[in-house]
Structure formats: C-alpha cells, structure tokens
C-alpha atoms as a PDB file:
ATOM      1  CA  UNK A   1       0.000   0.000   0.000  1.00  0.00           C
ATOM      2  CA  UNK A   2       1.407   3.630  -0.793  1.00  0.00           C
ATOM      3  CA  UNK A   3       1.940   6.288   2.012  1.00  0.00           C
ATOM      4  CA  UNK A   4       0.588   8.824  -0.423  1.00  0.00           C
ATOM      5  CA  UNK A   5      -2.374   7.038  -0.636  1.00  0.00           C
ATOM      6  CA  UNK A   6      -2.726   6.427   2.983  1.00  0.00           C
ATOM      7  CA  UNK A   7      -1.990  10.383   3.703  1.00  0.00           C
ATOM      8  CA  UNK A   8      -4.305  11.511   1.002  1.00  0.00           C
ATOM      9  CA  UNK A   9      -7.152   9.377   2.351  1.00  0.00           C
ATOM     10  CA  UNK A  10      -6.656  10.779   5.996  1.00  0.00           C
ATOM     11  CA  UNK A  11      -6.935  14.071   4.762  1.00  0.00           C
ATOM     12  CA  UNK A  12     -10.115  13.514   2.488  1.00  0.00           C
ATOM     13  CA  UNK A  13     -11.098  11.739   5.758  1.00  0.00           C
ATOM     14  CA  UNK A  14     -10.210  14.722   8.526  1.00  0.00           C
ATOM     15  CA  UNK A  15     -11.981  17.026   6.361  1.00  0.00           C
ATOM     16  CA  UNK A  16     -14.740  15.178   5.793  1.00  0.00           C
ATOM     17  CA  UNK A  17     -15.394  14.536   9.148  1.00  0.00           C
ATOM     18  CA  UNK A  18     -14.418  18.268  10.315  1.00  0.00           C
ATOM     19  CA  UNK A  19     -16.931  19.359   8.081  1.00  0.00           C
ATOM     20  CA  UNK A  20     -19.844  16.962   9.341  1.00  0.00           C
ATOM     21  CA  UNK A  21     -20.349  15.053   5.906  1.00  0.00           C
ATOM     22  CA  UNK A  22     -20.781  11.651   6.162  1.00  0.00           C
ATOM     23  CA  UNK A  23     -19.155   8.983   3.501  1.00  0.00           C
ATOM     24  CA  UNK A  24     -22.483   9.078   1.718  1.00  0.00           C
ATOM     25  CA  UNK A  25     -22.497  12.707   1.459  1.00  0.00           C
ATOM     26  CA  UNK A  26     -19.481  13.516   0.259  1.00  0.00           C
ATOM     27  CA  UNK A  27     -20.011  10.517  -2.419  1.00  0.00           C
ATOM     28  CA  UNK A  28     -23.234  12.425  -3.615  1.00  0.00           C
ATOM     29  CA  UNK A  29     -21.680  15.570  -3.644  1.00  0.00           C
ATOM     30  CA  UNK A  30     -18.635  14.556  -5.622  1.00  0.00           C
ATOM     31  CA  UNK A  31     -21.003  12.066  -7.521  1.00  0.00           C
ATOM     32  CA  UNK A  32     -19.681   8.620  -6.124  1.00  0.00           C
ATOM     33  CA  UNK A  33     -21.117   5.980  -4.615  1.00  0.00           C
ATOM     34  CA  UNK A  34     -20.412   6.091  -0.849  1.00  0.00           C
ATOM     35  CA  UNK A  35     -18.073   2.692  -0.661  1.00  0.00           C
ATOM     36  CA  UNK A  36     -15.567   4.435  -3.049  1.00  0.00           C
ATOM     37  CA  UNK A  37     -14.810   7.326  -0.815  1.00  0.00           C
ATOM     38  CA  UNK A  38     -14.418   4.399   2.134  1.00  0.00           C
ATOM     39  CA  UNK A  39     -11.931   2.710  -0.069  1.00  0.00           C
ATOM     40  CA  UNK A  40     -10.159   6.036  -0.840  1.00  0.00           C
ATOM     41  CA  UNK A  41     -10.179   7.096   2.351  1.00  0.00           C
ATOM     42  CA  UNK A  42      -8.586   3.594   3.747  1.00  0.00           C
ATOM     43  CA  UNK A  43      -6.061   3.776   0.414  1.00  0.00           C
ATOM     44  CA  UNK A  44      -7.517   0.493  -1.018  1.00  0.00           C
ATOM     45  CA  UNK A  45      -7.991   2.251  -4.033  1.00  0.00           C
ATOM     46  CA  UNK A  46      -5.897   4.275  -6.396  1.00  0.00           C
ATOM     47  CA  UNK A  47      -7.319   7.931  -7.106  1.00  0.00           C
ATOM     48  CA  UNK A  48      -7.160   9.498 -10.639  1.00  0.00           C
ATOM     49  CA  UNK A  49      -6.411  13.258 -10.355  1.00  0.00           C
ATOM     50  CA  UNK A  50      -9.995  13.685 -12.078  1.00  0.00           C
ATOM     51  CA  UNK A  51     -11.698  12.171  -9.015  1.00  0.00           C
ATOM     52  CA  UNK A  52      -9.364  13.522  -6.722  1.00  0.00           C
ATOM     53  CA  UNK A  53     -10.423  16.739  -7.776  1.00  0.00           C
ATOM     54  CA  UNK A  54     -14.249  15.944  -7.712  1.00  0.00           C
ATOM     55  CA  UNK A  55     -13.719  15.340  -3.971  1.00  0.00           C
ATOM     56  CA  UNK A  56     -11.804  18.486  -3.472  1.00  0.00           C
ATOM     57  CA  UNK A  57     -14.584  20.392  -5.199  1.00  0.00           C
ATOM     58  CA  UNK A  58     -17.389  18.226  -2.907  1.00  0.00           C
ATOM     59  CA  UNK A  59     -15.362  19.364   0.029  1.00  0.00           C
ATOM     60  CA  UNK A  60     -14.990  22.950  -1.000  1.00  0.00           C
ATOM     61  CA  UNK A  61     -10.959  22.998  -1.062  1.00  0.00           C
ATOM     62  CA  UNK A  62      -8.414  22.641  -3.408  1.00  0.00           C
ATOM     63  CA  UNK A  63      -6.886  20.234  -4.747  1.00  0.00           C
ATOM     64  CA  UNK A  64      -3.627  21.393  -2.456  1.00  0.00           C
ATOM     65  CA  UNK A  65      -5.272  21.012   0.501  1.00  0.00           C
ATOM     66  CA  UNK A  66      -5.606  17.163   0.004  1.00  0.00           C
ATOM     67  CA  UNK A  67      -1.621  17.217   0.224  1.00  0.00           C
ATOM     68  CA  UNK A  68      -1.133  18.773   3.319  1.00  0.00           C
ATOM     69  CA  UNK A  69       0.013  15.783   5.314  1.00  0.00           C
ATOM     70  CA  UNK A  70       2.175  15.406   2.892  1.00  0.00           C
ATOM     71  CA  UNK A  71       3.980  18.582   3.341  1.00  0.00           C
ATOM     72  CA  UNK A  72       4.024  18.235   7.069  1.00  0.00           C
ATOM     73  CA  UNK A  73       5.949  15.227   6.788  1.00  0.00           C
ATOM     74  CA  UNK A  74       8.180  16.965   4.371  1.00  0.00           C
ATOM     75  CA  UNK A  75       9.069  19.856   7.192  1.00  0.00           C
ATOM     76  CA  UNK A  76      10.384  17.477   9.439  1.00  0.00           C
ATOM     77  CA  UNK A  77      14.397  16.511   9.082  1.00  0.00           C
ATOM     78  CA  UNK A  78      15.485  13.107   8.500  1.00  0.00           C
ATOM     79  CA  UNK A  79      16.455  12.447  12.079  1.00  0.00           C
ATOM     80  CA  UNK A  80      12.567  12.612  13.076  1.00  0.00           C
ATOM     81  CA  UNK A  81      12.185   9.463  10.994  1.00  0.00           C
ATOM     82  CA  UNK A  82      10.439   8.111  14.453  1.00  0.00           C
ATOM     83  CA  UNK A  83       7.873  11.009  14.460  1.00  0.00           C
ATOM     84  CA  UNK A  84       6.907  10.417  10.783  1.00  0.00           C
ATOM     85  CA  UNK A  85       6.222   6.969  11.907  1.00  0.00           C
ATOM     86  CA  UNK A  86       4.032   7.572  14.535  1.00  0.00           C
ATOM     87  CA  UNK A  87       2.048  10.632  12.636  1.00  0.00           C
ATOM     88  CA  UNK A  88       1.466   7.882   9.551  1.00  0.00           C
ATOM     89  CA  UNK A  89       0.297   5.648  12.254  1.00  0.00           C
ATOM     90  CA  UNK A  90      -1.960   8.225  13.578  1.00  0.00           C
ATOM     91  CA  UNK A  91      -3.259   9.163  10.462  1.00  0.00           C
ATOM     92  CA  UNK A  92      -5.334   5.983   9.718  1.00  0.00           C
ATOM     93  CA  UNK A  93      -7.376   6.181  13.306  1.00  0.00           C
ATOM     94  CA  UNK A  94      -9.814   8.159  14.783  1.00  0.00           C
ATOM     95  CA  UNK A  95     -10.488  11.043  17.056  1.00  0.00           C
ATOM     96  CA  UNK A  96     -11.163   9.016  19.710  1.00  0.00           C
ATOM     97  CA  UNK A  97      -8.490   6.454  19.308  1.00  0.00           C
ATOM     98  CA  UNK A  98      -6.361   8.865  18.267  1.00  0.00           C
ATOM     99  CA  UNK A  99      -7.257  10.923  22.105  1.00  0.00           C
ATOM    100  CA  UNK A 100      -6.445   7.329  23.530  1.00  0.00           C
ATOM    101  CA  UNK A 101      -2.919   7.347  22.256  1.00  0.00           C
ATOM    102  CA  UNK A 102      -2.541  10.980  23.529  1.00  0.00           C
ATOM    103  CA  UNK A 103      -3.570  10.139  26.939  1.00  0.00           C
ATOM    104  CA  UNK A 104      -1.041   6.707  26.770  1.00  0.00           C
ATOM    105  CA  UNK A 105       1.889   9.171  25.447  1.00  0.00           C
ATOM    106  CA  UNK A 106       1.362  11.207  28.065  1.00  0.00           C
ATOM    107  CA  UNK A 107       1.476   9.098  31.125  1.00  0.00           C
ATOM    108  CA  UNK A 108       4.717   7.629  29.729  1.00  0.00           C
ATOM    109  CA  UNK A 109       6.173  10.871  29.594  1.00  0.00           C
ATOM    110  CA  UNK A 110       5.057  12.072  33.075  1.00  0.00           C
ATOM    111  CA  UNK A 111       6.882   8.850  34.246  1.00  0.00           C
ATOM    112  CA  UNK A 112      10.025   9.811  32.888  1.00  0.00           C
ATOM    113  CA  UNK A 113       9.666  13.644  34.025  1.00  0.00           C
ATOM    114  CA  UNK A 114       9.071  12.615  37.132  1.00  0.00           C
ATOM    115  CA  UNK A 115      12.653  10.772  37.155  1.00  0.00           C
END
C-alpha cells in the first residue's frame, strides 16, 4: 500500500469529518457511490487526479489542501524518521483512538519527568 495514498485518504477523511459530511455525502456531492470514498479514504484504491479533484470540489478545497500531510511530513528533518512513523500511524485512526494514544503518550512521559 502507498503512504501517499494512505496520507491523502486521511486528509479527504479529517476534512470530511471536520466538516460533518458523512461517507455518503461527500459521495453524492462529488457524484460517487459512498463505498468508493471508504476505499479512498482507507487507500484500497488508487485515485485518478480527475476524481481527486471531484472530492476536493465536494469538500470545498483545493486540490492542495488534500496534500497537506504530505507537506508536514516533508518539514520534518530526516532524524525525526520516528515522528513520521508515529504521525502515519496516527493518520489511519480516529479522534477518539487517536485521544487514547494521547492520553497513553502522556502518562509515559510524566513517568520519565518525574525521574
């Protein structure tokens, strides 16, 4: 599976869900059926820059704005190769799982400022 792919569906994903749309929305708006935006959005499926920019349009952004993981990742140096791991990781969860990890991260820190 590509990282692209994975990053590009998270974002579609985040602002999706930021904006309140559900999968079936967005697929109506960008005039798909709803299980092709879930397999875009999980990067089972390869995107054609035509549809890509459908769902840009549906989600009033441009096409740029799909990439923006992508450029995050891009700012960080080569040493943070452990922190690109861990934002990829995060990228294919949830809010709420995504909370859960925060709240596990930061116990294991306090333990270790409290040494």
């Amino acid at each position: 599976m590509s990282e692209l792919l994975d990053l590009v569906g998270a974002r579609i994903r985040d602002i999706r869900k930021a904006q309140g749309l559900s999968q079936e929305v967005l697929a109506e708006k960008a005039g798909f059926n709803s299980s092709y935006i879930g397999f875009i959005e999980r990067a089972e499926r390869n995107i054609s820059l035509k549809n890509l920019e459908k769902i840009a349009a549906a989600l009033n952004v441009g096409v740029g704005e799909l990439f923006t993981y992508m450029q995050e990742k891009s700012e960080l140096s080569d040493d943070d190769e452990n922190v690109k791991r861990l934002i990829s990781l995060l990228r294919k969860h949830d809010s709420d799982e995504i909370s859960m990890a925060l709240n596990v991260i930061t116990e294991i820190f306090k333990t270790y400022d409290r040494k």
